[in-house]
C-alpha atoms as a PDB file:
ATOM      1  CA  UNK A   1     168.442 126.836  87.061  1.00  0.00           C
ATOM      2  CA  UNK A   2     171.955 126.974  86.072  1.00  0.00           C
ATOM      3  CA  UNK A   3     173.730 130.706  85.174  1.00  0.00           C
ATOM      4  CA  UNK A   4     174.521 129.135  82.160  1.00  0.00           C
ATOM      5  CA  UNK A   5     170.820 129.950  81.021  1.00  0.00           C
ATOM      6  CA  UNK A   6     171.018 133.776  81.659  1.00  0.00           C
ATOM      7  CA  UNK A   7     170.788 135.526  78.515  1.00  0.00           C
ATOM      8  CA  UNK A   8     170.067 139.528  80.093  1.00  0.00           C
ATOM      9  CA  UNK A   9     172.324 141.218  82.628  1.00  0.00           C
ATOM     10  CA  UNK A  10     170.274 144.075  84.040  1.00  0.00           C
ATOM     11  CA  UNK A  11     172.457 146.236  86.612  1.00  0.00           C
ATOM     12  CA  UNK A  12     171.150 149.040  89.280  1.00  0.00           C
ATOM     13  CA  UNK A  13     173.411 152.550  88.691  1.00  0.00           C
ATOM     14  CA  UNK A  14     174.476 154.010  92.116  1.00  0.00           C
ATOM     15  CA  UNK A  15     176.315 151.302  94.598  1.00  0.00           C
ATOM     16  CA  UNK A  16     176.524 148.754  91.852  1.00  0.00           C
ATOM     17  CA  UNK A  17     178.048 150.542  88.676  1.00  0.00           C
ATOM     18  CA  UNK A  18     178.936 153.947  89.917  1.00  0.00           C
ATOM     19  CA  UNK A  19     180.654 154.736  93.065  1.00  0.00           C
ATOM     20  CA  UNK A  20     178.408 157.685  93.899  1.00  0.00           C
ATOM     21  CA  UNK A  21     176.955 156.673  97.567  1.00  0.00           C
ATOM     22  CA  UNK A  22     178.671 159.031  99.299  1.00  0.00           C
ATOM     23  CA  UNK A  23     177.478 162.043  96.918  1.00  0.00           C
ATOM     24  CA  UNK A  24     173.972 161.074  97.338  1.00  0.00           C
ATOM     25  CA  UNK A  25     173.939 160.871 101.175  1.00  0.00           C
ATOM     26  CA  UNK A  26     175.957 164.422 101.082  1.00  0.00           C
ATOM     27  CA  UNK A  27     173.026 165.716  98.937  1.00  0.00           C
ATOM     28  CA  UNK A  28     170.326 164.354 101.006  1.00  0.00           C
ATOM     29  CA  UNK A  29     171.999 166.086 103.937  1.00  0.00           C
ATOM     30  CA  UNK A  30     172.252 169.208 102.147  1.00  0.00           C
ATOM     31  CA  UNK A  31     168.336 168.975 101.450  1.00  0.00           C
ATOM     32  CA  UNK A  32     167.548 167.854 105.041  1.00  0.00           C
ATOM     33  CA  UNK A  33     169.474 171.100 106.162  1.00  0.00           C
ATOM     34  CA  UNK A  34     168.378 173.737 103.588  1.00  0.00           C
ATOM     35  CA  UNK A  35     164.678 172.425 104.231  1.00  0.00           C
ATOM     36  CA  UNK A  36     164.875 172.768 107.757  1.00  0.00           C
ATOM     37  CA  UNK A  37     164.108 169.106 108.451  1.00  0.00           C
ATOM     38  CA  UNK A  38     166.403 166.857 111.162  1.00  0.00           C
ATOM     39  CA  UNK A  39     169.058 165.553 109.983  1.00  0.00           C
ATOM     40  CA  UNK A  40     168.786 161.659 109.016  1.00  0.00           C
ATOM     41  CA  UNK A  41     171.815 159.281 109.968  1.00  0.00           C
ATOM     42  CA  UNK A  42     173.827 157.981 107.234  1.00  0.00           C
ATOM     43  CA  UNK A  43     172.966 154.811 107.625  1.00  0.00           C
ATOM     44  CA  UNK A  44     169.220 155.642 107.600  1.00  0.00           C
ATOM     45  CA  UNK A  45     170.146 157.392 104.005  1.00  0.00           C
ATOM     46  CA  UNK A  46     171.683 154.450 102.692  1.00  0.00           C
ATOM     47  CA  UNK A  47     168.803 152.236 103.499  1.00  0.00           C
ATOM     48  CA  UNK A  48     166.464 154.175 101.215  1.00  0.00           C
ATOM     49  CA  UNK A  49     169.100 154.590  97.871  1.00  0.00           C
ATOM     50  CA  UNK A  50     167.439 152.812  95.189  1.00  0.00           C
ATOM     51  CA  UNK A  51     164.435 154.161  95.608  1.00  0.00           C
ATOM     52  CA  UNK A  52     162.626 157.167  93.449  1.00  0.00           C
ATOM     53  CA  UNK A  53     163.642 160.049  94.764  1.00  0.00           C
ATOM     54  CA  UNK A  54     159.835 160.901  95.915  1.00  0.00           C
ATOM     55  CA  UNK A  55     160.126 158.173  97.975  1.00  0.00           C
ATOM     56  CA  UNK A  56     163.167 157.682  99.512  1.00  0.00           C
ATOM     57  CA  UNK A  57     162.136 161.468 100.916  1.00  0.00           C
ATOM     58  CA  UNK A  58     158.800 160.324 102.056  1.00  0.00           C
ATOM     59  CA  UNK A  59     160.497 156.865 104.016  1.00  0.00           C
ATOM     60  CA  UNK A  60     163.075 159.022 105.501  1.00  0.00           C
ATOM     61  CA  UNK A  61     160.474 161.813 106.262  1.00  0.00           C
ATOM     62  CA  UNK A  62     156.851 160.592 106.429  1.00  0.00           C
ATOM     63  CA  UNK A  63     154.993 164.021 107.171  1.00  0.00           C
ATOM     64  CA  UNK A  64     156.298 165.729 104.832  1.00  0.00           C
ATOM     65  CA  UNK A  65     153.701 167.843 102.438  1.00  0.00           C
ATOM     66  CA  UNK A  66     153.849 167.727  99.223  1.00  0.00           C
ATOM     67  CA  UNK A  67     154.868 171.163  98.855  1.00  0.00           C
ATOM     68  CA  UNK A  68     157.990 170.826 101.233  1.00  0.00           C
ATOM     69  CA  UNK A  69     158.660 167.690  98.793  1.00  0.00           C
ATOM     70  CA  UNK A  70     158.918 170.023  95.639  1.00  0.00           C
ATOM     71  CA  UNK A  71     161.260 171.991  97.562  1.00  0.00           C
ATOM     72  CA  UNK A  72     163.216 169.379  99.253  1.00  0.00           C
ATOM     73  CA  UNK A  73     163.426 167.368  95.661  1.00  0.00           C
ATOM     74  CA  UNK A  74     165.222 170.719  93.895  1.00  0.00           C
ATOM     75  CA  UNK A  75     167.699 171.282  96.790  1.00  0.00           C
ATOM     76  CA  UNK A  76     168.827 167.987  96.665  1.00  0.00           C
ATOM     77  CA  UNK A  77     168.766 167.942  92.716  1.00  0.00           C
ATOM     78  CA  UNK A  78     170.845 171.247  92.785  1.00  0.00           C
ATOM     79  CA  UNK A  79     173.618 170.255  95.204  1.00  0.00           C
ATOM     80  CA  UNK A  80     174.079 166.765  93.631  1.00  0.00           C
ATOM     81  CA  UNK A  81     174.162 168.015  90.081  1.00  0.00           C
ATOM     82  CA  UNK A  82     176.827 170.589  91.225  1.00  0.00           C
ATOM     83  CA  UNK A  83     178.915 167.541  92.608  1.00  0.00           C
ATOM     84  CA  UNK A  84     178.126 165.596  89.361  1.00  0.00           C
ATOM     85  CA  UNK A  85     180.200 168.454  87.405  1.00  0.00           C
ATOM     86  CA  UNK A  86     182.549 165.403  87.406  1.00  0.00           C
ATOM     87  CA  UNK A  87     181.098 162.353  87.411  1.00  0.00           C
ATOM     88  CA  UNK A  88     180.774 159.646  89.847  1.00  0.00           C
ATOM     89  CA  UNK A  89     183.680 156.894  88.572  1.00  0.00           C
ATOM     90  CA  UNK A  90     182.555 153.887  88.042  1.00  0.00           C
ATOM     91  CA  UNK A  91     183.720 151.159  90.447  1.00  0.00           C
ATOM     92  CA  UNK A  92     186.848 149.035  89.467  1.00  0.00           C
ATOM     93  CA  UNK A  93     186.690 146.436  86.661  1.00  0.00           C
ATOM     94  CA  UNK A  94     182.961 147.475  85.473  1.00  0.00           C
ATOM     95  CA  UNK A  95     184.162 148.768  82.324  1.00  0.00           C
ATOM     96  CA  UNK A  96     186.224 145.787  81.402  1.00  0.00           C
ATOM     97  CA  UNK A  97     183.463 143.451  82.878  1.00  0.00           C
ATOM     98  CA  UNK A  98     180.641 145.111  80.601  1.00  0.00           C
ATOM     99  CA  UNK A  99     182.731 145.009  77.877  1.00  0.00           C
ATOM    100  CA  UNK A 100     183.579 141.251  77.979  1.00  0.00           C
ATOM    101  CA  UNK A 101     179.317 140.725  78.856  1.00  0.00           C
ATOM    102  CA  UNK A 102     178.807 142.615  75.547  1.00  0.00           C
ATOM    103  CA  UNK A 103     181.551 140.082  73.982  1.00  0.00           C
ATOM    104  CA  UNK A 104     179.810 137.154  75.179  1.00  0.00           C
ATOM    105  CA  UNK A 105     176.426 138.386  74.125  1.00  0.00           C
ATOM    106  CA  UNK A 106     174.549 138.736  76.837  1.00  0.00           C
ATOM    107  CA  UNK A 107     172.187 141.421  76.546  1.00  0.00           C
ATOM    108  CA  UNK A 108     172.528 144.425  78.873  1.00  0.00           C
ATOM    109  CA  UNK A 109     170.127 146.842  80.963  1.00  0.00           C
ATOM    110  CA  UNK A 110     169.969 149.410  83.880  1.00  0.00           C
ATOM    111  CA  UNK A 111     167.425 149.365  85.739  1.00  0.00           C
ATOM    112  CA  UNK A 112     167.500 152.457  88.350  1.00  0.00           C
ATOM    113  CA  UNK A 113     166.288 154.581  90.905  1.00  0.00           C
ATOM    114  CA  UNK A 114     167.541 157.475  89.063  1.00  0.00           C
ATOM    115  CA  UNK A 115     165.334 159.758  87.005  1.00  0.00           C
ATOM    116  CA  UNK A 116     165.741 159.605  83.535  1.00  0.00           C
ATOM    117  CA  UNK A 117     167.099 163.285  83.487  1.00  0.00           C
ATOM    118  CA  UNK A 118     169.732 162.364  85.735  1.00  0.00           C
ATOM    119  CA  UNK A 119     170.506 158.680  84.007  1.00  0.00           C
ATOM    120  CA  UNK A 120     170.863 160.429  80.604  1.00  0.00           C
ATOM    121  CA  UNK A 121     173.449 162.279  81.727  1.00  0.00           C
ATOM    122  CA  UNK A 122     175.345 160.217  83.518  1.00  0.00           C
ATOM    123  CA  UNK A 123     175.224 157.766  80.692  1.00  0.00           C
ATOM    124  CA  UNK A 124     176.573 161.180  78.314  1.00  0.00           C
ATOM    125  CA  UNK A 125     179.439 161.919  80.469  1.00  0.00           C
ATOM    126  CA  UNK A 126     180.585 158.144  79.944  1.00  0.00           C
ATOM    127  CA  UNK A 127     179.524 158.072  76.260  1.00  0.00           C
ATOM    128  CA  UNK A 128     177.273 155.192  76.979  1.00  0.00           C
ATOM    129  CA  UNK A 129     173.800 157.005  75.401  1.00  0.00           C
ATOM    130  CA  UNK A 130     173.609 153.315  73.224  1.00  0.00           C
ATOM    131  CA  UNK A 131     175.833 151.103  75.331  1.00  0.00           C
ATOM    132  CA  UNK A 132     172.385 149.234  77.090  1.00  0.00           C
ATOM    133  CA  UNK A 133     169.993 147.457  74.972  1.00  0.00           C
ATOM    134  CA  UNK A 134     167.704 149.386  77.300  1.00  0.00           C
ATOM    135  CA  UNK A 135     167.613 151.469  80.769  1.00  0.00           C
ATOM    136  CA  UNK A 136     164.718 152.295  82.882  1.00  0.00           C
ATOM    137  CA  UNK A 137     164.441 155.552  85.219  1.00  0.00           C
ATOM    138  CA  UNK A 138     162.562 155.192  88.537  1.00  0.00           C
ATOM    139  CA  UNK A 139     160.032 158.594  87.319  1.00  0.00           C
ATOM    140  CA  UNK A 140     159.067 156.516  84.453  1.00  0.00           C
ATOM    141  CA  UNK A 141     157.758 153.546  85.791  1.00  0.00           C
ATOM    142  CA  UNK A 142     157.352 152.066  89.017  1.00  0.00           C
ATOM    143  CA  UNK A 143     160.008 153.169  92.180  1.00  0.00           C
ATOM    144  CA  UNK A 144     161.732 149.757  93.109  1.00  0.00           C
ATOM    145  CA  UNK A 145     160.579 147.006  94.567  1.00  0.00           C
ATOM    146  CA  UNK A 146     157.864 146.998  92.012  1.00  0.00           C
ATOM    147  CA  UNK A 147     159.045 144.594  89.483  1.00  0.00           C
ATOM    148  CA  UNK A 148     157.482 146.541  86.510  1.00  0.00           C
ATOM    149  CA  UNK A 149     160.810 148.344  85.037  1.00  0.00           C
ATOM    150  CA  UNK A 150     161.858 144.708  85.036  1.00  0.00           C
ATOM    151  CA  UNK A 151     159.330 143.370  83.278  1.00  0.00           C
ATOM    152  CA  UNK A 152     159.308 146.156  80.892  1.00  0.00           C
ATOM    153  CA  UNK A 153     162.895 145.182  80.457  1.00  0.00           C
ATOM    154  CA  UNK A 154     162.511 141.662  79.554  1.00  0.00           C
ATOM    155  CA  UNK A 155     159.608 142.490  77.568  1.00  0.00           C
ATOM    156  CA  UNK A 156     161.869 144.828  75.318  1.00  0.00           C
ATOM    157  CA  UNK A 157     164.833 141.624  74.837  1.00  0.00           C
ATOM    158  CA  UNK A 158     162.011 139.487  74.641  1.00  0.00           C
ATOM    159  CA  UNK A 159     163.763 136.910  77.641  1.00  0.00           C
ATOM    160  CA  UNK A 160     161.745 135.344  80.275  1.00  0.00           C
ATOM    161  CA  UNK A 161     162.817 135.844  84.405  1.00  0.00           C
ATOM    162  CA  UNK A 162     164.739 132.648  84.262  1.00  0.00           C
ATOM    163  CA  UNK A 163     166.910 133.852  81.283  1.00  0.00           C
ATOM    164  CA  UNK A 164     167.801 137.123  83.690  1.00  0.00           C
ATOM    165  CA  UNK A 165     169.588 138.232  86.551  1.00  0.00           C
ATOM    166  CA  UNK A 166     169.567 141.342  88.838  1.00  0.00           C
ATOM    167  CA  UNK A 167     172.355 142.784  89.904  1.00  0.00           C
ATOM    168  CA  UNK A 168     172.639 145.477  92.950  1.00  0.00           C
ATOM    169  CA  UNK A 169     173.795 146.590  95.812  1.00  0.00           C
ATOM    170  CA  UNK A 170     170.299 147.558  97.576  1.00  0.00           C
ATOM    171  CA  UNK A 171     167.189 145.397  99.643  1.00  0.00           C
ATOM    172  CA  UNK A 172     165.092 147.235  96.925  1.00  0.00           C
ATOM    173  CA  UNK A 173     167.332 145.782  93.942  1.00  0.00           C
ATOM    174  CA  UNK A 174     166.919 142.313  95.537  1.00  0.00           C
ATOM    175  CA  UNK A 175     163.323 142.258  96.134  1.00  0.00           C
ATOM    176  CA  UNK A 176     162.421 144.178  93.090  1.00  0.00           C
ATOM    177  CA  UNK A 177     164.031 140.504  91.613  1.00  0.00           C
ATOM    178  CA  UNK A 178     162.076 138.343  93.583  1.00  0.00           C
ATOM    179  CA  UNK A 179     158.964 140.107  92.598  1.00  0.00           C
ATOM    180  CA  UNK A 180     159.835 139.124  89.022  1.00  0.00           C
ATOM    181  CA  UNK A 181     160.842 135.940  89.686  1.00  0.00           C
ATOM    182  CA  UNK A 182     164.331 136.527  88.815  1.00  0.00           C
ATOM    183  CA  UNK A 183     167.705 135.773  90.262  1.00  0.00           C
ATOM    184  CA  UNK A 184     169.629 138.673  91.601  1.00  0.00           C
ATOM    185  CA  UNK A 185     173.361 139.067  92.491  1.00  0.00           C
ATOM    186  CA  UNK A 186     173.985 141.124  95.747  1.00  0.00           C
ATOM    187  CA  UNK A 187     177.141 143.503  95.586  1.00  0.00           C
ATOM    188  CA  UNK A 188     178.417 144.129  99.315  1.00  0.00           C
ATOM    189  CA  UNK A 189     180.522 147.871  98.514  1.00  0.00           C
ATOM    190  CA  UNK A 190     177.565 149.723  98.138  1.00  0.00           C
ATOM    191  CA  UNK A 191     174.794 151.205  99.682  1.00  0.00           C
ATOM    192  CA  UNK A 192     173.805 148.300 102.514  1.00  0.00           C
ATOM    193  CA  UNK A 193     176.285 145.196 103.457  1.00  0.00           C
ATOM    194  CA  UNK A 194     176.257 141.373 102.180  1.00  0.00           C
ATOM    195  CA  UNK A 195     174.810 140.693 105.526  1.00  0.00           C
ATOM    196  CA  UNK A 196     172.033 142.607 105.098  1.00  0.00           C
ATOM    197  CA  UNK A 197     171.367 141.418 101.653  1.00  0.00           C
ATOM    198  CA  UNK A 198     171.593 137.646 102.166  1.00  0.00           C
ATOM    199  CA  UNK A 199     167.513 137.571 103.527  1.00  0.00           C
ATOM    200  CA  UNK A 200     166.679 138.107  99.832  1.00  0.00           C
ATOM    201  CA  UNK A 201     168.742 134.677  99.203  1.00  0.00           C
ATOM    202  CA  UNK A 202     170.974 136.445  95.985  1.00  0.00           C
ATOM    203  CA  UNK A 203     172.405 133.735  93.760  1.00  0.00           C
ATOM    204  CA  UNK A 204     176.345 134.914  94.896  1.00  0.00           C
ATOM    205  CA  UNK A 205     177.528 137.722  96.347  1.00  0.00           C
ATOM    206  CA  UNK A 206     180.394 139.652  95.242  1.00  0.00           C
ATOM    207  CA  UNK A 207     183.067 142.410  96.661  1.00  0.00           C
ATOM    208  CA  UNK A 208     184.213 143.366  93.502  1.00  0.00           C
ATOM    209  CA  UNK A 209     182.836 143.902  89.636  1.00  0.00           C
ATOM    210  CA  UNK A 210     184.886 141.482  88.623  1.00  0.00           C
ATOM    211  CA  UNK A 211     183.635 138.555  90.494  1.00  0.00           C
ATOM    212  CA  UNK A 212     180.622 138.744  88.498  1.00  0.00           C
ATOM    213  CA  UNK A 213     181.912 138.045  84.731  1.00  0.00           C
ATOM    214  CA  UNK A 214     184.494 135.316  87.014  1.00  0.00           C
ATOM    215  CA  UNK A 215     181.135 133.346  88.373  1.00  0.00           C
ATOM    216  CA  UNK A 216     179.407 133.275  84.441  1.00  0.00           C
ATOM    217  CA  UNK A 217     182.168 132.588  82.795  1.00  0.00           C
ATOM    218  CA  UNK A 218     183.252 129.617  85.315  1.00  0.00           C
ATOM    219  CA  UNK A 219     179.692 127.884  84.064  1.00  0.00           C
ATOM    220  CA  UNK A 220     180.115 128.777  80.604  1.00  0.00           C
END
């Protein structure tokens, strides 16, 4: 299929729109320590953003009981929502980008492993509460790779998987894609690196926002 045919842009949040990595691995540090659990790498931290927050704290600590998870869950809510006070800044060129995408037509989604509380305010403090067609939280569907906030996506624009891409920065973003039997665009300055990516086999991958409206607009 040619990118000429995509009609929906659907993007992942944190690594892909929002430079906010390095807040959440601080945060899940802060939870590791105030919950008296080992400290992860950062590495190890990175590998699980994109996920629900339930389960990125279950990969990264698999005996943990449910009632350490409630705790765990508010210390790391608490110490990222204190860093959030400002928000994370978007990466370079994704305003302009989305702006242009919006120009063109294309409609445009989030699809995250955020919770909805935490998207909807994200999406306040950048006066975007309407800017998506529609965005989908990770506690109100299906954590990533599940493909099901996709397909409640494309249900809502009424496109098929061919007429939409994926764009992230995570293995979760990627195969989340493939289980829809959409395309996907890897981004390589977030959470995990190009090389890591490329076993999902992304359409292109790109270093910077910008790359992305360069590539559609080539084939338009």
């Amino acid at each position: 299929m040619s990118h000429l045919d995509y009609r929906l842009l659907i993007f992942d949040w944190d690594g892909t729109l929002a430079n906010s990595i390095g807040r959440i691995v601080e945060s899940m540090h802060m939870a590791s320590t105030r919950s008296g659990f080992e400290l992860c790498t950062d590495l190890a931290v990175k590998g699980i953003i994109g996920l629900g927050l339930p389960e990125a704290i279950r990969t990264l600590y698999p005996d943990i009981s449910d009632a350490e998870l409630v705790a765990f869950r508010e210390h790391y809510a608490d110490h990222y929502i204190a860093l959030e006070a400002v928000p994370s800044p978007l990466f370079e060129g994704v305003v302009q980008s989305l702006e242009a995408f919006r120009a063109e037509g294309y409609h445009l989604a989030v699809a995250t492993g955020k919770a909805r509380r935490g998207l909807d305010r994200v999406l306040k403090a950048h006066g975007w509460q309407d800017y998506f067609d529609i965005t989908r939280a990770a506690d109100e569907t299906a954590s990533k790779p599940h493909p099901l906030m996709l397909e409640q996506i494309l249900a809502h624009c009424g496109v098929t998987p061919r007429e939409a891409l994926m764009v992230g920065d995570a293995s979760f973003d990627l195969m989340m894609a493939r289980n829809a039997g959409m395309d996907s665009v890897a981004v390589s300055y977030g959470a995990q690196s190009a090389e890591a990516l490329q076993q999902y086999e992304p359409r292109l991958t790109i270093d910077h926002f910008s790359e992305l409206q360069a590539w559609l607009s080539r084939a338009r």
